[in-house]
PDB file of N, CA and C in Angstrom:
ATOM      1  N   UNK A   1      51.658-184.487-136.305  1.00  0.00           N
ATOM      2  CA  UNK A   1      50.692-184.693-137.390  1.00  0.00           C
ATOM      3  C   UNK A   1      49.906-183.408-137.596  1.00  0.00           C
ATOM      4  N   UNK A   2      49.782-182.899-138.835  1.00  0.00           N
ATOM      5  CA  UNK A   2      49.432-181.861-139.301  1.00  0.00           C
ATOM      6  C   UNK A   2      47.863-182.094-139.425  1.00  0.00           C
ATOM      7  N   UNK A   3      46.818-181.279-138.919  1.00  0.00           N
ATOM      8  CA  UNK A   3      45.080-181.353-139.000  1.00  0.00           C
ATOM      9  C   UNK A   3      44.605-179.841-139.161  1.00  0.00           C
ATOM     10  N   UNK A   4      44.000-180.075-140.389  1.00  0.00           N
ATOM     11  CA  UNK A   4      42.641-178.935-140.542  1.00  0.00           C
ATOM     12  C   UNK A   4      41.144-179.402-140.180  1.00  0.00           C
ATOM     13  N   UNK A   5      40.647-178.391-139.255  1.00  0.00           N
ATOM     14  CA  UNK A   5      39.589-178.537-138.754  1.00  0.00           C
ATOM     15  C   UNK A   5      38.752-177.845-138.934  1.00  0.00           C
ATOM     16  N   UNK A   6      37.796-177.972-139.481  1.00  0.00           N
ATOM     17  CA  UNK A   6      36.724-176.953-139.869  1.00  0.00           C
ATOM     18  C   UNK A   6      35.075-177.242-139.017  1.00  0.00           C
ATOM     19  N   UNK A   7      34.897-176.034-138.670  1.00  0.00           N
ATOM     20  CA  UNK A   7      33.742-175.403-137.705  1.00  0.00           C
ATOM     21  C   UNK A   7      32.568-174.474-138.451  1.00  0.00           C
ATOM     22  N   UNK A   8      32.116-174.747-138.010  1.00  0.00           N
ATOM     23  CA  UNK A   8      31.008-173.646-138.273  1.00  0.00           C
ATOM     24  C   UNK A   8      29.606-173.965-139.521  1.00  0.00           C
ATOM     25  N   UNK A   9      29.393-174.615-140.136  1.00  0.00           N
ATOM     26  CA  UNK A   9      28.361-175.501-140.760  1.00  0.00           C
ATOM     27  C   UNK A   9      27.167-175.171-139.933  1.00  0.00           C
ATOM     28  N   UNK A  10      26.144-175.744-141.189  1.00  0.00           N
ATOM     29  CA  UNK A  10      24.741-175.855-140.524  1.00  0.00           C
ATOM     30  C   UNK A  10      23.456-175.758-141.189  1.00  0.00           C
ATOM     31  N   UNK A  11      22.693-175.189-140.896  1.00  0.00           N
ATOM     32  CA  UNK A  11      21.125-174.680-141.636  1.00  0.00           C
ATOM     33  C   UNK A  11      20.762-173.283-141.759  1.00  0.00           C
ATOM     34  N   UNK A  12      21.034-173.162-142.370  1.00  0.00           N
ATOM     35  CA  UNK A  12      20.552-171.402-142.481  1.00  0.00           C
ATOM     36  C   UNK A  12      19.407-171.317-143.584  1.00  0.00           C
ATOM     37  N   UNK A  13      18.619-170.284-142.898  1.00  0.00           N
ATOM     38  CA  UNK A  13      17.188-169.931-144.400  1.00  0.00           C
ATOM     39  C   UNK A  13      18.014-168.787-145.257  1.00  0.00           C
ATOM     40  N   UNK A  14      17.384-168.726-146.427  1.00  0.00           N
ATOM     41  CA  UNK A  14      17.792-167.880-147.581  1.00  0.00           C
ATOM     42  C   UNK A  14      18.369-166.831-146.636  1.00  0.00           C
ATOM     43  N   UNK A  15      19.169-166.030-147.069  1.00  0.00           N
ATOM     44  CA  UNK A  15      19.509-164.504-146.982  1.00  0.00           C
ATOM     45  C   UNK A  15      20.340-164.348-145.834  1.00  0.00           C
ATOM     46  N   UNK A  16      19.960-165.314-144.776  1.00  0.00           N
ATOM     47  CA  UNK A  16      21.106-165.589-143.818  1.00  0.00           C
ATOM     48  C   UNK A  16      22.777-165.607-143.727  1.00  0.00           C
ATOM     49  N   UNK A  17      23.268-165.986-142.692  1.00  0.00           N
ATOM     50  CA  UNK A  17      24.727-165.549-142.598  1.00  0.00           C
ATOM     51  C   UNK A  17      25.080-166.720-141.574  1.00  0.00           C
ATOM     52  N   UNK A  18      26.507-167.188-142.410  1.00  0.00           N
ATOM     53  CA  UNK A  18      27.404-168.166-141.431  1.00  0.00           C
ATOM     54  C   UNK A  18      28.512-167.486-141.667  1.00  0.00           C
ATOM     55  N   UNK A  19      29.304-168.387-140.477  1.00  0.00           N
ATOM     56  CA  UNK A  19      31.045-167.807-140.483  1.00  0.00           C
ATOM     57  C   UNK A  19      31.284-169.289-140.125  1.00  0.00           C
ATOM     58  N   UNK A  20      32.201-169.761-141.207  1.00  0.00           N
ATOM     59  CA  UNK A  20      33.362-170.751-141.442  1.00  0.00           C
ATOM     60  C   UNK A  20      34.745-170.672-140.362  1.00  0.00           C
ATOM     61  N   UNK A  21      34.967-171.735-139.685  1.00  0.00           N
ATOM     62  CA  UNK A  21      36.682-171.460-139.282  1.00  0.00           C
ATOM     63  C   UNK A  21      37.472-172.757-139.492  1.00  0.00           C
ATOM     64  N   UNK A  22      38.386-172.158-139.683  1.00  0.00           N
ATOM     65  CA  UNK A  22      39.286-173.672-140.063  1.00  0.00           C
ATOM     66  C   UNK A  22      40.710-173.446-139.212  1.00  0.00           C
ATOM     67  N   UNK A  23      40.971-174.287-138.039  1.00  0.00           N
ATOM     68  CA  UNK A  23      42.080-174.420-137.621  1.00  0.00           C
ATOM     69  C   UNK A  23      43.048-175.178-137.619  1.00  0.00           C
ATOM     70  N   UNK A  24      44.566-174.745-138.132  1.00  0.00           N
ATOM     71  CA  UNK A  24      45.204-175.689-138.675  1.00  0.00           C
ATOM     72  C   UNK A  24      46.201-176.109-137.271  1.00  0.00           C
ATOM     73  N   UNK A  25      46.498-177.550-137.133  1.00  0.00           N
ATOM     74  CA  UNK A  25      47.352-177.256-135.389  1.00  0.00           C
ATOM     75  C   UNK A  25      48.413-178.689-136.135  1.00  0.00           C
ATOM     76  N   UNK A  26      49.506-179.026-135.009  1.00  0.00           N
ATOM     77  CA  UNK A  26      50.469-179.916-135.177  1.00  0.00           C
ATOM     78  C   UNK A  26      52.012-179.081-135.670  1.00  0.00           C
ATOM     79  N   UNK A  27      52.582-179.910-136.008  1.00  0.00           N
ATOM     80  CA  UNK A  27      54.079-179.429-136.046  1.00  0.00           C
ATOM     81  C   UNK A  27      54.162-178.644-137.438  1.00  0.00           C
ATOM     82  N   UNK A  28      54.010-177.501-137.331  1.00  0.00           N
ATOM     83  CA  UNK A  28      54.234-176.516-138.684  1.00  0.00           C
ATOM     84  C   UNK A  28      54.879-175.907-139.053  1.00  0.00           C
ATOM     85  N   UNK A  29      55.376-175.580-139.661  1.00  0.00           N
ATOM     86  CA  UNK A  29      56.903-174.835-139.539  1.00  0.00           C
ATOM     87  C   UNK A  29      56.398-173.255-140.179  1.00  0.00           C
ATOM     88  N   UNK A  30      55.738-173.541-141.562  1.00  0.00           N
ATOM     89  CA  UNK A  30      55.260-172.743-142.256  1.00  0.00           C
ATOM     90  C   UNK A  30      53.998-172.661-142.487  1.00  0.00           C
ATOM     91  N   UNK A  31      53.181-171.781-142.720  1.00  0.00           N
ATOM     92  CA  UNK A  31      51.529-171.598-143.069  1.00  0.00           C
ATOM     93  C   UNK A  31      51.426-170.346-144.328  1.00  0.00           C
ATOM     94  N   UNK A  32      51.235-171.253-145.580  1.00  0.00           N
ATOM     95  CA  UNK A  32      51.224-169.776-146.679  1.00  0.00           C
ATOM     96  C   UNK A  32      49.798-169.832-146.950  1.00  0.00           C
ATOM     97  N   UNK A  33      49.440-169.948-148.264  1.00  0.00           N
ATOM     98  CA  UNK A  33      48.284-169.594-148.653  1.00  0.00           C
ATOM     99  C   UNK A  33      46.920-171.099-148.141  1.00  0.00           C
ATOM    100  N   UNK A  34      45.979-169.738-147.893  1.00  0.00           N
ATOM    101  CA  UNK A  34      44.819-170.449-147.446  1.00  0.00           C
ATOM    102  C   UNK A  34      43.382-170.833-148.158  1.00  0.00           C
ATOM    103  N   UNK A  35      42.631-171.835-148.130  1.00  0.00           N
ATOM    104  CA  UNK A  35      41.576-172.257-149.269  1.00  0.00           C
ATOM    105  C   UNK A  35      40.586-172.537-148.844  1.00  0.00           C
ATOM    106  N   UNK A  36      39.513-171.720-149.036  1.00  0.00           N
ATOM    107  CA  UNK A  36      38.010-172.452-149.044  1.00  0.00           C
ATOM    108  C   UNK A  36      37.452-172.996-150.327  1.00  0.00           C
ATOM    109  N   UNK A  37      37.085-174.528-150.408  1.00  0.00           N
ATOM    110  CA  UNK A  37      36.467-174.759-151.461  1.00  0.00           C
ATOM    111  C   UNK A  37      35.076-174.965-151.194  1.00  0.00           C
ATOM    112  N   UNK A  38      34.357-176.006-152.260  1.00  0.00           N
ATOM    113  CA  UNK A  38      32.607-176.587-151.889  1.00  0.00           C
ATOM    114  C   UNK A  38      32.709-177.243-152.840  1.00  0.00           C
ATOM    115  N   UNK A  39      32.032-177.877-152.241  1.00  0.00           N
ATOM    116  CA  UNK A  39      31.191-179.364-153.227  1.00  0.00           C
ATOM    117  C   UNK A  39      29.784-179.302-152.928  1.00  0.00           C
ATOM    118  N   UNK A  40      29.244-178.989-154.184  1.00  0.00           N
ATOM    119  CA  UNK A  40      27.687-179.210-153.914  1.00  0.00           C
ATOM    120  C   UNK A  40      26.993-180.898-155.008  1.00  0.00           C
ATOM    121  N   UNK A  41      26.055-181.141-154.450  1.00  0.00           N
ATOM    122  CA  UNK A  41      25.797-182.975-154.205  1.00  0.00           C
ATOM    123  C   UNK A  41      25.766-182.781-156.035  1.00  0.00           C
ATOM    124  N   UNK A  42      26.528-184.037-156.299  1.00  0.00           N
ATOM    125  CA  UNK A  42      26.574-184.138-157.705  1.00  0.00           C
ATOM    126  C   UNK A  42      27.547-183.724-158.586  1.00  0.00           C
ATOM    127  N   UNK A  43      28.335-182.314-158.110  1.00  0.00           N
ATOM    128  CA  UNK A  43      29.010-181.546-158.846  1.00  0.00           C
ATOM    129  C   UNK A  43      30.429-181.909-158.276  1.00  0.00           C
ATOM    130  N   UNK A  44      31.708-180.765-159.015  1.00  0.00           N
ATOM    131  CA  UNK A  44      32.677-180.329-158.861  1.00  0.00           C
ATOM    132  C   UNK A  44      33.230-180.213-157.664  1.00  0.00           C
ATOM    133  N   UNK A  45      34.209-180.011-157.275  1.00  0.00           N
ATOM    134  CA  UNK A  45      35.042-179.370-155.730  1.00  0.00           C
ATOM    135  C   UNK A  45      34.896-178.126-156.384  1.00  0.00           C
ATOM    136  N   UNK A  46      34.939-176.661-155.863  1.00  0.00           N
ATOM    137  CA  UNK A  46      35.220-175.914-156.797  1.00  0.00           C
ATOM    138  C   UNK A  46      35.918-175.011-155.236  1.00  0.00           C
ATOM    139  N   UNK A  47      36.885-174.101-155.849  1.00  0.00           N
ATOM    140  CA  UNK A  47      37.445-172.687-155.158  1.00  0.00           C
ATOM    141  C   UNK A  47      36.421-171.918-155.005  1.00  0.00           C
ATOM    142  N   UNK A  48      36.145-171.370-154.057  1.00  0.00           N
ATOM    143  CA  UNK A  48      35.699-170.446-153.472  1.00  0.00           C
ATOM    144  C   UNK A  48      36.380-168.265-152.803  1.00  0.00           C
ATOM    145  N   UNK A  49      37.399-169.215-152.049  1.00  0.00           N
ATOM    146  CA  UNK A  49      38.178-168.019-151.469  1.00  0.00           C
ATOM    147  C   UNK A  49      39.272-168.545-151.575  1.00  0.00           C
ATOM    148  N   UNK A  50      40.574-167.336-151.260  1.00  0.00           N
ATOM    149  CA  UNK A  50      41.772-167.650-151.121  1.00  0.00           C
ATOM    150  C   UNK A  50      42.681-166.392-150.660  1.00  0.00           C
ATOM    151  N   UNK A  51      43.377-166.481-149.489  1.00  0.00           N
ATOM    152  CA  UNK A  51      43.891-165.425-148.895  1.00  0.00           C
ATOM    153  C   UNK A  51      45.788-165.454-148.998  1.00  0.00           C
ATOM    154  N   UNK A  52      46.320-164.928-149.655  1.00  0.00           N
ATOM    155  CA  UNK A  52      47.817-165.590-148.686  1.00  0.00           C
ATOM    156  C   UNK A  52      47.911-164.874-147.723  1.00  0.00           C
ATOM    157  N   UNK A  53      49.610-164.940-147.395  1.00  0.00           N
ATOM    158  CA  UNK A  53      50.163-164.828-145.960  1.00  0.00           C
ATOM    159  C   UNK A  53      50.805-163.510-146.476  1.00  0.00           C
ATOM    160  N   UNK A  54      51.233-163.012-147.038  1.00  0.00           N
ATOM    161  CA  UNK A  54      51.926-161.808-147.920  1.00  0.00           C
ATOM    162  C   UNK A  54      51.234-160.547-147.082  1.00  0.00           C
ATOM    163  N   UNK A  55      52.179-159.585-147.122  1.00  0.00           N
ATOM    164  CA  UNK A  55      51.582-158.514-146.132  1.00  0.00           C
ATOM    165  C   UNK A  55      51.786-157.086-147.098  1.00  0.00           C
ATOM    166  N   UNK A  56      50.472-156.665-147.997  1.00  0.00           N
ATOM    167  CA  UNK A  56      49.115-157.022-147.395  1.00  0.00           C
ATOM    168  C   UNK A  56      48.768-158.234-147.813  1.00  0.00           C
ATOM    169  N   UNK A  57      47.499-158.944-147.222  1.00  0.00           N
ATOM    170  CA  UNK A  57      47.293-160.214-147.748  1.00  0.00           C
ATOM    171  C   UNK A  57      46.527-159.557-149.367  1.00  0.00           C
ATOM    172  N   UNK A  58      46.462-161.074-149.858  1.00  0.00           N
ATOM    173  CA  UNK A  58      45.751-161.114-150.829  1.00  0.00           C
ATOM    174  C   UNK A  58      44.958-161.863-151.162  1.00  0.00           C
ATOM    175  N   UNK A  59      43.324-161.611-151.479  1.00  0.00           N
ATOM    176  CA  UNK A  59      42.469-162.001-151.378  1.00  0.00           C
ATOM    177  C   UNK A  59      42.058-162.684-152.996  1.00  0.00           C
ATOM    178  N   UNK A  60      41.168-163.822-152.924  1.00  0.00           N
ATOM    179  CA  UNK A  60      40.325-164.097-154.626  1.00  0.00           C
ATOM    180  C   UNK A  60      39.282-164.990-154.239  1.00  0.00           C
ATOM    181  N   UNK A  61      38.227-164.383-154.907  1.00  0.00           N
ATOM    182  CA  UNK A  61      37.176-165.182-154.820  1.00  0.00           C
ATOM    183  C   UNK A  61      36.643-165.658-155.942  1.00  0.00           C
ATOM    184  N   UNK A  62      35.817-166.557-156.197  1.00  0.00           N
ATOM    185  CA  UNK A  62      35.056-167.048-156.864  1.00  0.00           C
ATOM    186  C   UNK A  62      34.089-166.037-157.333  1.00  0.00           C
ATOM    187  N   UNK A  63      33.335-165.479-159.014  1.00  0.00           N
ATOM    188  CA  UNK A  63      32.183-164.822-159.250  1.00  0.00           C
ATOM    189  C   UNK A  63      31.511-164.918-158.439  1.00  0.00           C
ATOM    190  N   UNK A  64      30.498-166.435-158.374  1.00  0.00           N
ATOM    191  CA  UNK A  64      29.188-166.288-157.636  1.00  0.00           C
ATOM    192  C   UNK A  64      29.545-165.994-156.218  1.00  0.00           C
ATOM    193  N   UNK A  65      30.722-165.389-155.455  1.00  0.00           N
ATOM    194  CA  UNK A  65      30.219-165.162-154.069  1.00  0.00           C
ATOM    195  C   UNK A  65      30.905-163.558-153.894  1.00  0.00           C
ATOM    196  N   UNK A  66      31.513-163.125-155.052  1.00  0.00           N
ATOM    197  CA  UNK A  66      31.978-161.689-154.826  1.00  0.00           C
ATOM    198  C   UNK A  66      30.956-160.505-154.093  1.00  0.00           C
ATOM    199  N   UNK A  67      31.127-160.381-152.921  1.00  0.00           N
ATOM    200  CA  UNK A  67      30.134-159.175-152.599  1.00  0.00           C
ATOM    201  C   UNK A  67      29.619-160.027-151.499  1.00  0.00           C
ATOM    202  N   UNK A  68      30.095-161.219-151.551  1.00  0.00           N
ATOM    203  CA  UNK A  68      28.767-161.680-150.378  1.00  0.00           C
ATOM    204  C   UNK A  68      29.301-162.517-149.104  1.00  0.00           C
ATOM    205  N   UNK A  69      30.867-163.374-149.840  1.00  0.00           N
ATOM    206  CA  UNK A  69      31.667-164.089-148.481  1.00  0.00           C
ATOM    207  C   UNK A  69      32.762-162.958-148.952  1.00  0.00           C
ATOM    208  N   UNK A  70      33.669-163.040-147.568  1.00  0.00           N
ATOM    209  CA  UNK A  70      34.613-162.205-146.900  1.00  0.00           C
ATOM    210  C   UNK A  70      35.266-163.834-146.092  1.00  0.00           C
ATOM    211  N   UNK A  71      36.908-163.786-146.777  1.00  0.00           N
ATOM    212  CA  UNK A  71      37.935-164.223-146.369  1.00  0.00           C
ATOM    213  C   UNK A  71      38.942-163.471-145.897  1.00  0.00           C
ATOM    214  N   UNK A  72      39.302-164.554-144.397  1.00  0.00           N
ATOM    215  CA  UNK A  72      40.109-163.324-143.299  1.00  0.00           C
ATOM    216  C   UNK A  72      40.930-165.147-142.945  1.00  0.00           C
ATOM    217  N   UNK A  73      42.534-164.013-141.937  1.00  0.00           N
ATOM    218  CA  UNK A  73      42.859-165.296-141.373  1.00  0.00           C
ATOM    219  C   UNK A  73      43.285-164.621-140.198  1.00  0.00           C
ATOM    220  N   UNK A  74      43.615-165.474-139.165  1.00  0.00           N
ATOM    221  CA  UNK A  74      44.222-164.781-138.077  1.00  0.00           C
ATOM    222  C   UNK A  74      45.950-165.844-137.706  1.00  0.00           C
ATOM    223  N   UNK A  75      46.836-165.426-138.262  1.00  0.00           N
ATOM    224  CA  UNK A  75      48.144-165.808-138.256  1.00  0.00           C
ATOM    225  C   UNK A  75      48.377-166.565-136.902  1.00  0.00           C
ATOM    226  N   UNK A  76      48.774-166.245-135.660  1.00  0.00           N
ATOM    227  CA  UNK A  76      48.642-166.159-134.504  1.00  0.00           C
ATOM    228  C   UNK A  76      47.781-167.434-134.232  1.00  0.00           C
ATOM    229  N   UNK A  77      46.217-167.673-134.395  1.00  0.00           N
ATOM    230  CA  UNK A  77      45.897-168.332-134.215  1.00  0.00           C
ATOM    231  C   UNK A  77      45.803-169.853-135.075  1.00  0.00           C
ATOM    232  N   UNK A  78      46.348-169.612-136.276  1.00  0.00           N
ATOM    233  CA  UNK A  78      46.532-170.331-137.406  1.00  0.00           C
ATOM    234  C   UNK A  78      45.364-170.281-138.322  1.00  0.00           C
ATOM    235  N   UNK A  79      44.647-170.090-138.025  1.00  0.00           N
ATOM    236  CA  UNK A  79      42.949-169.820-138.501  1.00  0.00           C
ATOM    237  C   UNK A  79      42.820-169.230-139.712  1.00  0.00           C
ATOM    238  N   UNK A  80      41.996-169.712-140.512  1.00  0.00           N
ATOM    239  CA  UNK A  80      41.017-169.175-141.517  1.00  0.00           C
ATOM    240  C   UNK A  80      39.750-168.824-141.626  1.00  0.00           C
ATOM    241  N   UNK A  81      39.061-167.749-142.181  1.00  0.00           N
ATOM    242  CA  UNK A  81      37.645-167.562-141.551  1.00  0.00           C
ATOM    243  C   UNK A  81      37.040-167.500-143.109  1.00  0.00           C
ATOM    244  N   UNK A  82      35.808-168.171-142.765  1.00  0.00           N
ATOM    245  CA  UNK A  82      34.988-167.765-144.389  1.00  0.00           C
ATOM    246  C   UNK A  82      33.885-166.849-143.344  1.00  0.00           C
ATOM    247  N   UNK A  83      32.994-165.751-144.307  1.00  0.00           N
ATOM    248  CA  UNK A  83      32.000-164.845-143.755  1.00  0.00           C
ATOM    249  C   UNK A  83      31.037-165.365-144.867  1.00  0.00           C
ATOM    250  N   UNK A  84      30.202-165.736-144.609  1.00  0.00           N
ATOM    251  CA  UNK A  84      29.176-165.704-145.505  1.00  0.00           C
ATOM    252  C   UNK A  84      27.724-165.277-145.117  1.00  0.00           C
ATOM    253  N   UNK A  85      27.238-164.217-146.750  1.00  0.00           N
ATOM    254  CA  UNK A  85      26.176-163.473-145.992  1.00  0.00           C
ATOM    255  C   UNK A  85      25.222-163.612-147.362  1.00  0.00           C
ATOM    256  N   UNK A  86      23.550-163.470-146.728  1.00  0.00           N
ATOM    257  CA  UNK A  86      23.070-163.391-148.401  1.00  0.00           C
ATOM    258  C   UNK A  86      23.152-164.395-148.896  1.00  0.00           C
ATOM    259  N   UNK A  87      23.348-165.567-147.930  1.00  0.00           N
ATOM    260  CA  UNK A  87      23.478-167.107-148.188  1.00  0.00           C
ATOM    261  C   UNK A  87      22.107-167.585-149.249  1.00  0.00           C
ATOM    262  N   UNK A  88      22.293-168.376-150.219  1.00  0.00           N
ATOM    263  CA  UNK A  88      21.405-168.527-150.913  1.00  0.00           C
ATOM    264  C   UNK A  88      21.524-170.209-151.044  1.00  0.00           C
ATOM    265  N   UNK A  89      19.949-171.166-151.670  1.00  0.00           N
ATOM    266  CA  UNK A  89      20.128-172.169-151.730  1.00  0.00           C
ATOM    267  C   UNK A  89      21.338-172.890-152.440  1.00  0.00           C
ATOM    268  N   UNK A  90      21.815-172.513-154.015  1.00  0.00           N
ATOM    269  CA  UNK A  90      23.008-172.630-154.368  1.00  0.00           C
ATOM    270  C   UNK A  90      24.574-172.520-153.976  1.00  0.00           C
ATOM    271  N   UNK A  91      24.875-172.242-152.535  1.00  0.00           N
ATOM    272  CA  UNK A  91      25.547-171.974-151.277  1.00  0.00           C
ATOM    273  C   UNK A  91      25.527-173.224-150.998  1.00  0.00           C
ATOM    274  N   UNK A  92      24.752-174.099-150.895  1.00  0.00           N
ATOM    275  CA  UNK A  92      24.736-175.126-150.234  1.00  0.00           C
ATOM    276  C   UNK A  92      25.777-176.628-150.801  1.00  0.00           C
ATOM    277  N   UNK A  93      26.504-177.020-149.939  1.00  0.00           N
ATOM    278  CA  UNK A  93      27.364-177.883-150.380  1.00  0.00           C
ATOM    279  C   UNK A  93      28.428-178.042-148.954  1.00  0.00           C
ATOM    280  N   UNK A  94      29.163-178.902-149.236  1.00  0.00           N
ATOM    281  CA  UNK A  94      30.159-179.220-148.198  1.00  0.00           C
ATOM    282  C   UNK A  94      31.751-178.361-148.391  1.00  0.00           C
ATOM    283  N   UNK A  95      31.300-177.673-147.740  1.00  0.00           N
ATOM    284  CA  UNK A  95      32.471-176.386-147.728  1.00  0.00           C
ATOM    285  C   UNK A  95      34.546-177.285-146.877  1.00  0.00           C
ATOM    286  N   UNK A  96      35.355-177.144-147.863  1.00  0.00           N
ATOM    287  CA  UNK A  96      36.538-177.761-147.384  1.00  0.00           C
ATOM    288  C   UNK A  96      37.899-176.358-147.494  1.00  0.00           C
ATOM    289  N   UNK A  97      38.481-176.427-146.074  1.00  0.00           N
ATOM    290  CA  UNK A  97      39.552-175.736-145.899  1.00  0.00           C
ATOM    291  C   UNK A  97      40.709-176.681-146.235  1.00  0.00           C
ATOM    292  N   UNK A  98      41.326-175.736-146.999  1.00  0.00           N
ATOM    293  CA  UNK A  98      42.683-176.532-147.557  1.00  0.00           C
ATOM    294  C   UNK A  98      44.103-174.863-147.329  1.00  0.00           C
ATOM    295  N   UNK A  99      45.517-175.655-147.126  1.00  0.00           N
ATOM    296  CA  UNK A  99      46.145-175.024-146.871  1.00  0.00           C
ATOM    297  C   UNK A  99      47.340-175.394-147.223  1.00  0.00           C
ATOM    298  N   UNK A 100      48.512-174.735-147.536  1.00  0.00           N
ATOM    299  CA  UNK A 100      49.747-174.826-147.968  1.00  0.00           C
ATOM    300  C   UNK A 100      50.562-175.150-146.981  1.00  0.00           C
ATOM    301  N   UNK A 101      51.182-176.055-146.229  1.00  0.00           N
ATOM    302  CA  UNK A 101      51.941-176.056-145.006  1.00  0.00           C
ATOM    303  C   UNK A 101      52.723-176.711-145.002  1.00  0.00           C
ATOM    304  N   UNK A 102      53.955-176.415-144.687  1.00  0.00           N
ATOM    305  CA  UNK A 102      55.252-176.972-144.580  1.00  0.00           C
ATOM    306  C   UNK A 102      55.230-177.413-142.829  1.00  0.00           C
ATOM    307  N   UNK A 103      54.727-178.873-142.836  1.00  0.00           N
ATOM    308  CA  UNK A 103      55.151-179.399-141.999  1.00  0.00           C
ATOM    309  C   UNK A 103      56.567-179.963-141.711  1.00  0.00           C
ATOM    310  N   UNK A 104      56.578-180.160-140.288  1.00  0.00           N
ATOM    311  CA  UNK A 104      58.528-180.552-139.871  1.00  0.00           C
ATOM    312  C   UNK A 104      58.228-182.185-140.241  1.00  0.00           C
ATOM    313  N   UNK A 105      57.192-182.892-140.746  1.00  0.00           N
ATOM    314  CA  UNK A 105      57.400-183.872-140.911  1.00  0.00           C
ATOM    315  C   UNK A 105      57.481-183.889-142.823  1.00  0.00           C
ATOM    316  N   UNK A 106      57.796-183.253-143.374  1.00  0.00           N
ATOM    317  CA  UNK A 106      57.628-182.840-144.630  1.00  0.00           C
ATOM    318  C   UNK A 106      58.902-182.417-145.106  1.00  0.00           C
ATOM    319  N   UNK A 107      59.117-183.266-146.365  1.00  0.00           N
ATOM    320  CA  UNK A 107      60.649-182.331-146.975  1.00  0.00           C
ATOM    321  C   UNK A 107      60.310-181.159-147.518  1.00  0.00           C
ATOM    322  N   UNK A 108      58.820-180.681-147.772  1.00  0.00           N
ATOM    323  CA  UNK A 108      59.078-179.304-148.855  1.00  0.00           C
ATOM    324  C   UNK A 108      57.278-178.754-148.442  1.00  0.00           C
ATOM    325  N   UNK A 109      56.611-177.919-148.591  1.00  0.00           N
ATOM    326  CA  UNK A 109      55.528-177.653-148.430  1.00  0.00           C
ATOM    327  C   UNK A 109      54.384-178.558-149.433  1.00  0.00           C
ATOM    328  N   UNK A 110      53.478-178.561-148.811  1.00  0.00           N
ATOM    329  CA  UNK A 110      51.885-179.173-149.359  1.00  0.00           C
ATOM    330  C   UNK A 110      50.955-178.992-149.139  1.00  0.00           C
ATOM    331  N   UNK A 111      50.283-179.234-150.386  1.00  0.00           N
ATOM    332  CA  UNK A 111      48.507-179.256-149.562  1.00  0.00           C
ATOM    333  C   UNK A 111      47.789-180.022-148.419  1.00  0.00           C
ATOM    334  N   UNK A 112      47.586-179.340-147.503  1.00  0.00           N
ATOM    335  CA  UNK A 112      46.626-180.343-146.825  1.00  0.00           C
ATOM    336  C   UNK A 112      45.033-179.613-146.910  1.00  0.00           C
ATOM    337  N   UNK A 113      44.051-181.042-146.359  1.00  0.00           N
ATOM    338  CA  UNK A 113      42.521-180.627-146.716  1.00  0.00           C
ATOM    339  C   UNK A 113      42.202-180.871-144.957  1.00  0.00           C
ATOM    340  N   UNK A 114      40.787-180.332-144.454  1.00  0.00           N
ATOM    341  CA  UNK A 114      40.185-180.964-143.628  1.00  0.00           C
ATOM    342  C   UNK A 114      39.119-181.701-144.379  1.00  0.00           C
ATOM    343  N   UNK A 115      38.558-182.085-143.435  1.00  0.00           N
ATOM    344  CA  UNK A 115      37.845-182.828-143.595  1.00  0.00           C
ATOM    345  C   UNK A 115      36.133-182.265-143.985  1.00  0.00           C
ATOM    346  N   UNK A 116      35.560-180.971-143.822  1.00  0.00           N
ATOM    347  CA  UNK A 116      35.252-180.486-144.794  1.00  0.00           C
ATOM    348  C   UNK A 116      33.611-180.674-143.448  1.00  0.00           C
ATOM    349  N   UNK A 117      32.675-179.695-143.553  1.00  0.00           N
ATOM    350  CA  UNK A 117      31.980-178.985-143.110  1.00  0.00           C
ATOM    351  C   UNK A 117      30.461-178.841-143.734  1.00  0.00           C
ATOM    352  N   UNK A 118      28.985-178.960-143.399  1.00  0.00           N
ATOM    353  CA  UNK A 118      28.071-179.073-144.152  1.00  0.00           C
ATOM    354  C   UNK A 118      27.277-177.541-143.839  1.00  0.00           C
ATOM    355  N   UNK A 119      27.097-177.423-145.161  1.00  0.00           N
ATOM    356  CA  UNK A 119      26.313-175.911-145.147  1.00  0.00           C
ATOM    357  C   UNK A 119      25.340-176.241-146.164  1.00  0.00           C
ATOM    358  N   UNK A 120      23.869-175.984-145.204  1.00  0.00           N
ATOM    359  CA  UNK A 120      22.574-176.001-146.263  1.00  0.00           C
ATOM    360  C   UNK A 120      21.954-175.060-145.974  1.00  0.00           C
ATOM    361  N   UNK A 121      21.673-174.333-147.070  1.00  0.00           N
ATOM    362  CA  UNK A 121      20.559-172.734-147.193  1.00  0.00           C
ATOM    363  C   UNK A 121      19.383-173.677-147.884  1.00  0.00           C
ATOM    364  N   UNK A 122      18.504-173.274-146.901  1.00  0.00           N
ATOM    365  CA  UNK A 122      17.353-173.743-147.437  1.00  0.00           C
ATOM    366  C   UNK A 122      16.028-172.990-146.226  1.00  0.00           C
ATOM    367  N   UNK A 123      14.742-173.071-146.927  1.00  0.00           N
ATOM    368  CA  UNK A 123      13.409-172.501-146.307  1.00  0.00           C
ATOM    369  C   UNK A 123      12.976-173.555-145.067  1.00  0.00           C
TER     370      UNK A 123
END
């Protein structure tokens, strides 16, 4: 059984800095492209980051966080990392790692989500 797990949430005051991880574990065959989204209370899911597996990788972010989160993965460990810095109240929302993975229990690759992580910037 294929699981994304996401770490790293919490309380941070304005201007502050978290780091996101999302580890993907179970029978995988393949791991391509990787996803941070957010949901903030009321609104949208929306994209955030996105890295593939392509060497070099390739990175995309969302406007409002260009300059401020940094998406990384570490292959090896299966991992995805969000950096977030300069955290501001609008930051705040339930941050979800999603990933492309061709599990061995799977005829063809898919999305999977975790279960998704709470991040509040606030005073």
């Amino acid at each position: 059984q294929v699981r994304l797990v996401e770490s790293g949430g919490g309380l941070v005051q304005p201007g502050g800095s978290l780091r996101l991880s999302c580890v993907a574990s179970g029978s995988i065959l393949s791991l391509s492209t990787m996803r941070w989204y957010r949901q903030a209370p009321g609104k949208e899911r929306e994209l955030v980051a996105s890295i593939t597996n392509s060497v070099p990788v390739e990175t995309n972010y969302a406007e409002s966080v260009k300059g401020r989160f940094t998406i990384s993965r570490d292959n090896a460990e299966k991992t995805v990392y969000l950096h977030m810095n300069s955290l501001q109240p609008v930051d705040t929302g339930v941050y979800y790692c999603n990933a492309v993975i061709f599990a061995a229990t799977d005829l063809a690759p898919r999305d999977y989500w975790g279960q998704g992580t709470q991040v509040t910037v606030s005073s």
